[in-house]
C-alpha atoms as a PDB file:
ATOM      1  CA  UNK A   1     -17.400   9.285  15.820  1.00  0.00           C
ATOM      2  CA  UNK A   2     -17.353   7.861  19.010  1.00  0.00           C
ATOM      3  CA  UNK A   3     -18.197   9.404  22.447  1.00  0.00           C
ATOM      4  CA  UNK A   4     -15.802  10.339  25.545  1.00  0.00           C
ATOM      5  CA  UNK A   5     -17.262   6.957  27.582  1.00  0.00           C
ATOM      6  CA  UNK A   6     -16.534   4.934  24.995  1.00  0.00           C
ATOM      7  CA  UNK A   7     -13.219   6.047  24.816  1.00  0.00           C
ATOM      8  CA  UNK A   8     -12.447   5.897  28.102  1.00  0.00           C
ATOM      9  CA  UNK A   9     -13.561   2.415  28.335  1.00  0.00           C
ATOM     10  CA  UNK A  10     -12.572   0.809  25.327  1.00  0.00           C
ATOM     11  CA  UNK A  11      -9.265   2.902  23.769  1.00  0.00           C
ATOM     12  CA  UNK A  12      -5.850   2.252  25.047  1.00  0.00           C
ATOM     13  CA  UNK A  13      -4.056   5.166  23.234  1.00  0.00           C
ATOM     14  CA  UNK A  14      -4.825   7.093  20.113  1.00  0.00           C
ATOM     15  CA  UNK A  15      -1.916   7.577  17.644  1.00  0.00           C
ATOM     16  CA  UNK A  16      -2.523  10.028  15.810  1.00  0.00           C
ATOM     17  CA  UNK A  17       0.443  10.196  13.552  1.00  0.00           C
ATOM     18  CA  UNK A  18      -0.596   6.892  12.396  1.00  0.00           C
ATOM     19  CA  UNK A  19      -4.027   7.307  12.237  1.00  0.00           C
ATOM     20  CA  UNK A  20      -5.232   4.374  14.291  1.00  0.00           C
ATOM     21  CA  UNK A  21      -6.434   3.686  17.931  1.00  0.00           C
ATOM     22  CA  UNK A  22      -4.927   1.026  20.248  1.00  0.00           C
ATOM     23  CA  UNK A  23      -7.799  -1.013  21.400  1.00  0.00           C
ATOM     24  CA  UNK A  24      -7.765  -4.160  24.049  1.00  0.00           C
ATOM     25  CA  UNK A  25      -3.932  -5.514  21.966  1.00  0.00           C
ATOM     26  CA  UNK A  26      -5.563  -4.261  18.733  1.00  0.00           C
ATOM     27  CA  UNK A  27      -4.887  -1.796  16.242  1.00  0.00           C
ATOM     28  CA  UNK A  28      -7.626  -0.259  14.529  1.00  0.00           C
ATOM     29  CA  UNK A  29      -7.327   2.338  11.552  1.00  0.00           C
ATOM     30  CA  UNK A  30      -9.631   5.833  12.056  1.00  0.00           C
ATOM     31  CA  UNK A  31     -11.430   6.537   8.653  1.00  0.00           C
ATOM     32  CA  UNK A  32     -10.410  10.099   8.842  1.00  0.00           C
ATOM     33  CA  UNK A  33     -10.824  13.023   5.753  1.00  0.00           C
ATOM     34  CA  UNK A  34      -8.086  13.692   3.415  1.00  0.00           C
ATOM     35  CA  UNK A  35      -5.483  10.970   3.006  1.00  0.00           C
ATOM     36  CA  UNK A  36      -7.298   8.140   4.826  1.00  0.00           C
ATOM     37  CA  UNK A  37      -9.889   7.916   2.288  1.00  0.00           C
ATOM     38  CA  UNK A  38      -7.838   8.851  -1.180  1.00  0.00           C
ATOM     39  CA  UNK A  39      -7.209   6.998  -3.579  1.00  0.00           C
ATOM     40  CA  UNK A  40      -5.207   7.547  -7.031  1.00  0.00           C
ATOM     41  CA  UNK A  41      -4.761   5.733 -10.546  1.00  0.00           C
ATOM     42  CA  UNK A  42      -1.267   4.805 -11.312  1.00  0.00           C
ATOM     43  CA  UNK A  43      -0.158   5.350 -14.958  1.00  0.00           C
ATOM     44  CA  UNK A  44       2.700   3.619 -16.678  1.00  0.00           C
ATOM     45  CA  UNK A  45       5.564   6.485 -16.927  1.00  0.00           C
ATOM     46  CA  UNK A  46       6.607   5.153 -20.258  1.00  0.00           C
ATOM     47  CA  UNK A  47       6.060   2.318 -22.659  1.00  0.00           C
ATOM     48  CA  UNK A  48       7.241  -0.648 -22.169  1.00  0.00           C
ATOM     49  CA  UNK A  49       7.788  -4.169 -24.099  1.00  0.00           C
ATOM     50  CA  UNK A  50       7.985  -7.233 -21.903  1.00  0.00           C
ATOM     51  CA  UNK A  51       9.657 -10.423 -22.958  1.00  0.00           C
ATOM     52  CA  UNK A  52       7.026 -13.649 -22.383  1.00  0.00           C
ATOM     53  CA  UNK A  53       7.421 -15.376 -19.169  1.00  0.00           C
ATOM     54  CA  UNK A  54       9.586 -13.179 -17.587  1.00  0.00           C
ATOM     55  CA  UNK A  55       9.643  -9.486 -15.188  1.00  0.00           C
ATOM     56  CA  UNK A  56      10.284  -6.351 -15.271  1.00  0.00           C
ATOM     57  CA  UNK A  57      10.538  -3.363 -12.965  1.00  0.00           C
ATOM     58  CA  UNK A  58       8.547  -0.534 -14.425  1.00  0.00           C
ATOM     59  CA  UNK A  59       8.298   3.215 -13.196  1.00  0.00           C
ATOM     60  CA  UNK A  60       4.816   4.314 -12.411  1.00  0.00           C
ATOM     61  CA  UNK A  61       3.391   7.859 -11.484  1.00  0.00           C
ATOM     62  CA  UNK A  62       0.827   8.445  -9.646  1.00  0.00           C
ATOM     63  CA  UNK A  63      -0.764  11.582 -10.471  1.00  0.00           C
ATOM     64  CA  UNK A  64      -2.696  13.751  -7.160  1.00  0.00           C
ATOM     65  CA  UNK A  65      -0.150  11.921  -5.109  1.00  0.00           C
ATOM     66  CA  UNK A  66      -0.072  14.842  -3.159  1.00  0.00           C
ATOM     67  CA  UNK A  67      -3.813  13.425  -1.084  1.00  0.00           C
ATOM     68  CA  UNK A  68      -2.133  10.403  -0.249  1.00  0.00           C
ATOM     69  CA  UNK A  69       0.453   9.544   2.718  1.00  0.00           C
ATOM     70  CA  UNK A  70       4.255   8.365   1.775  1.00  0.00           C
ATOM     71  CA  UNK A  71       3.474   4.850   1.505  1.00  0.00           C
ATOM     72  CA  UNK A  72       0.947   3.267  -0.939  1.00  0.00           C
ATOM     73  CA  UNK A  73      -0.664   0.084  -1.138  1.00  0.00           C
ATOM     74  CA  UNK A  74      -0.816  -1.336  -4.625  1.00  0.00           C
ATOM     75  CA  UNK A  75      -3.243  -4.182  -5.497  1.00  0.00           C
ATOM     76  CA  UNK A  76      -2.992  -6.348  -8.901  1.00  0.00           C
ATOM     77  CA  UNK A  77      -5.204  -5.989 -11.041  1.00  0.00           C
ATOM     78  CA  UNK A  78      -7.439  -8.682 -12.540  1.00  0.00           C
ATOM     79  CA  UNK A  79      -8.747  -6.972 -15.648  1.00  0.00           C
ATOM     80  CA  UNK A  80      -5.118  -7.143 -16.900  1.00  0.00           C
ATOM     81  CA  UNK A  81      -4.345 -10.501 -15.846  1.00  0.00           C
ATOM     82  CA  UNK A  82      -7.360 -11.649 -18.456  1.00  0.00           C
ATOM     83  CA  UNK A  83      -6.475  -8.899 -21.042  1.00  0.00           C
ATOM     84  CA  UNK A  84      -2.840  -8.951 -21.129  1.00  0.00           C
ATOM     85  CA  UNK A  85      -1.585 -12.148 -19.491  1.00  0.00           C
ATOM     86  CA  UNK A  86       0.593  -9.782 -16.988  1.00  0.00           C
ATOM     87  CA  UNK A  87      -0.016  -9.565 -13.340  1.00  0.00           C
ATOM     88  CA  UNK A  88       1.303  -6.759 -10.882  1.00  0.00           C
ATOM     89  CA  UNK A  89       2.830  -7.268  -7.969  1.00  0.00           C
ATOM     90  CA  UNK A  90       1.192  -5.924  -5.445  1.00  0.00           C
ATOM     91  CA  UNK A  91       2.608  -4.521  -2.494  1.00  0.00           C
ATOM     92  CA  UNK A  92       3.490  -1.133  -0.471  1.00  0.00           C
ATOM     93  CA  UNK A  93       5.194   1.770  -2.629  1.00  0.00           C
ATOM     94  CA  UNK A  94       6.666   5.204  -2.145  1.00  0.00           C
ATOM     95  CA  UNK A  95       4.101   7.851  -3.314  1.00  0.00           C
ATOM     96  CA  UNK A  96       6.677  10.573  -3.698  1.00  0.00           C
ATOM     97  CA  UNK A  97      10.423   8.969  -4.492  1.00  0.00           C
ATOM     98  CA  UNK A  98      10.195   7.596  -8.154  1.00  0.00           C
ATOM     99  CA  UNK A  99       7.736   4.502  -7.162  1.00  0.00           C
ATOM    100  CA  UNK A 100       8.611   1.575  -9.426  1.00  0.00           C
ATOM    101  CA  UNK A 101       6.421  -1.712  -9.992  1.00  0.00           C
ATOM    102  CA  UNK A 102       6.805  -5.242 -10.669  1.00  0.00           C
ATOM    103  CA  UNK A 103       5.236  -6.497 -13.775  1.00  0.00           C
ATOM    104  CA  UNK A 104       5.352 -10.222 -14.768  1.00  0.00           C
ATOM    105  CA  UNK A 105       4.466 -11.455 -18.158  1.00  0.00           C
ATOM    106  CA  UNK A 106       3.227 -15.070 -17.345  1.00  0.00           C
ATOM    107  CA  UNK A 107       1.917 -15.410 -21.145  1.00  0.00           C
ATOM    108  CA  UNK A 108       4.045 -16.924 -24.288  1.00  0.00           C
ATOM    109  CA  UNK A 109       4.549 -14.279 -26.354  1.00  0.00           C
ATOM    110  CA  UNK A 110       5.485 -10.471 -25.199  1.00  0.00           C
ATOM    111  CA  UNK A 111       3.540  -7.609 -24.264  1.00  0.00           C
ATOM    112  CA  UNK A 112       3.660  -4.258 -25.269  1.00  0.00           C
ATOM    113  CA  UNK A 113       2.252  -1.158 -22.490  1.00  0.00           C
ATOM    114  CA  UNK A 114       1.827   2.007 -23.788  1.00  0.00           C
ATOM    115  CA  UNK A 115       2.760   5.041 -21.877  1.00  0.00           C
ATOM    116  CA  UNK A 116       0.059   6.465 -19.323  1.00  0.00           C
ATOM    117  CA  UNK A 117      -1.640   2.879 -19.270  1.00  0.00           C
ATOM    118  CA  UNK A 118      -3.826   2.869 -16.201  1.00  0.00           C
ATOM    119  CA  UNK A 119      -2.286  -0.112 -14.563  1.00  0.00           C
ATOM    120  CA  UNK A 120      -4.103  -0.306 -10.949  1.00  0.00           C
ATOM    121  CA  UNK A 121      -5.405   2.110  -7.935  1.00  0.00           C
ATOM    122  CA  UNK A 122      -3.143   3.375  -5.133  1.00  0.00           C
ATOM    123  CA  UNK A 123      -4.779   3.824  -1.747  1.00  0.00           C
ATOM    124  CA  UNK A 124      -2.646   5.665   1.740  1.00  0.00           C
ATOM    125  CA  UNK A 125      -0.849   2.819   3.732  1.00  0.00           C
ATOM    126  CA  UNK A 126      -0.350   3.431   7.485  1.00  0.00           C
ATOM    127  CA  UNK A 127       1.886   0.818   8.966  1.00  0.00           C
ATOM    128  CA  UNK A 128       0.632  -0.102  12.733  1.00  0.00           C
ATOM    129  CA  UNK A 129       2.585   1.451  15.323  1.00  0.00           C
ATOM    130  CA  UNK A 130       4.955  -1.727  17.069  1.00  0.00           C
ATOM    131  CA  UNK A 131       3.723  -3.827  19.831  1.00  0.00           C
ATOM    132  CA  UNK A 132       5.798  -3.795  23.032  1.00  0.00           C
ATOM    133  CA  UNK A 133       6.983  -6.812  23.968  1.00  0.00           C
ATOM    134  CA  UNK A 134       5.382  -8.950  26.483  1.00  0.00           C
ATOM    135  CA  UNK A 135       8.053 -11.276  27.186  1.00  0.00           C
ATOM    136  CA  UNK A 136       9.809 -11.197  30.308  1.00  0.00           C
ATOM    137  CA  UNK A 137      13.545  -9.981  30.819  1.00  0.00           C
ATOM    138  CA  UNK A 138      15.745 -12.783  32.959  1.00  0.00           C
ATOM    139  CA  UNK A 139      18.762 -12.402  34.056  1.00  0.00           C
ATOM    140  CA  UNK A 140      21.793 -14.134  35.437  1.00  0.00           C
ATOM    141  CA  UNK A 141      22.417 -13.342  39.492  1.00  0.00           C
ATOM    142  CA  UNK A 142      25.042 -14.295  41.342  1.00  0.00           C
END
């Protein structure tokens, strides 16, 4: 929480859509209730067998999706690296349209997931709202 002078004095815009403040050129996310703060386990949808040294796009669900926003942000996880010689690719994912994940097998032989494997966390991505440009517009007179 933050008071009304501080606001005044230090917050360029709120965006509320996006759930951050504009601040001096900066974006900076609100910690709000609800999404903001969820996070979920993502399961393996099926099993899987992964040739060595190669990848494969897997789908994942993501169960309580519902408490997070449309995009996710997917971290690898490092307990699997040093079980199972995969890695994750981490990156943003849809939360509700069939979310898939990239899953490399780095090791020499292949791997075998089982379905419902909990294979990393999910938290709500909010993608910062575009910077105007600053540049200045020159054009030709005559």
């Amino acid at each position: 929480m933050f008071g009304q002078d501080f606001r005044r004095a230090n917050v360029d815009s709120i965006n509320y859509k996006r759930s951050c403040l504009m601040m001096v050129g900066e974006v900076v996310p609100l910690l709000t209730g609800g999404q903001a703060l969820h996070i979920c386990r993502v399961y393996l949808h099926k099993k899987f067998e992964i040739p060595a040294n190669s990848t494969m796009l897997v789908p994942i669900k993501i169960p309580q999706n519902e408490h997070l926003s449309e995009l996710g942000l997917v971290e690898p996880s490092f307990h699997l690296m040093d079980r199972k010689e995969i890695s994750l690719m981490g990156g943003v994912v849809s939360t509700f349209s069939d979310p898939v994940l990239t899953v490399l097998n780095f090791g020499d032989s292949s791997v075998r997931l089982y379905r419902n494997t909990n294979l990393v966390t999910c938290e709500s991505y909010f993608e910062p709202p575009k910077q105007p440009s600053r540049g200045f517009l020159v054009s030709k007179t005559t």
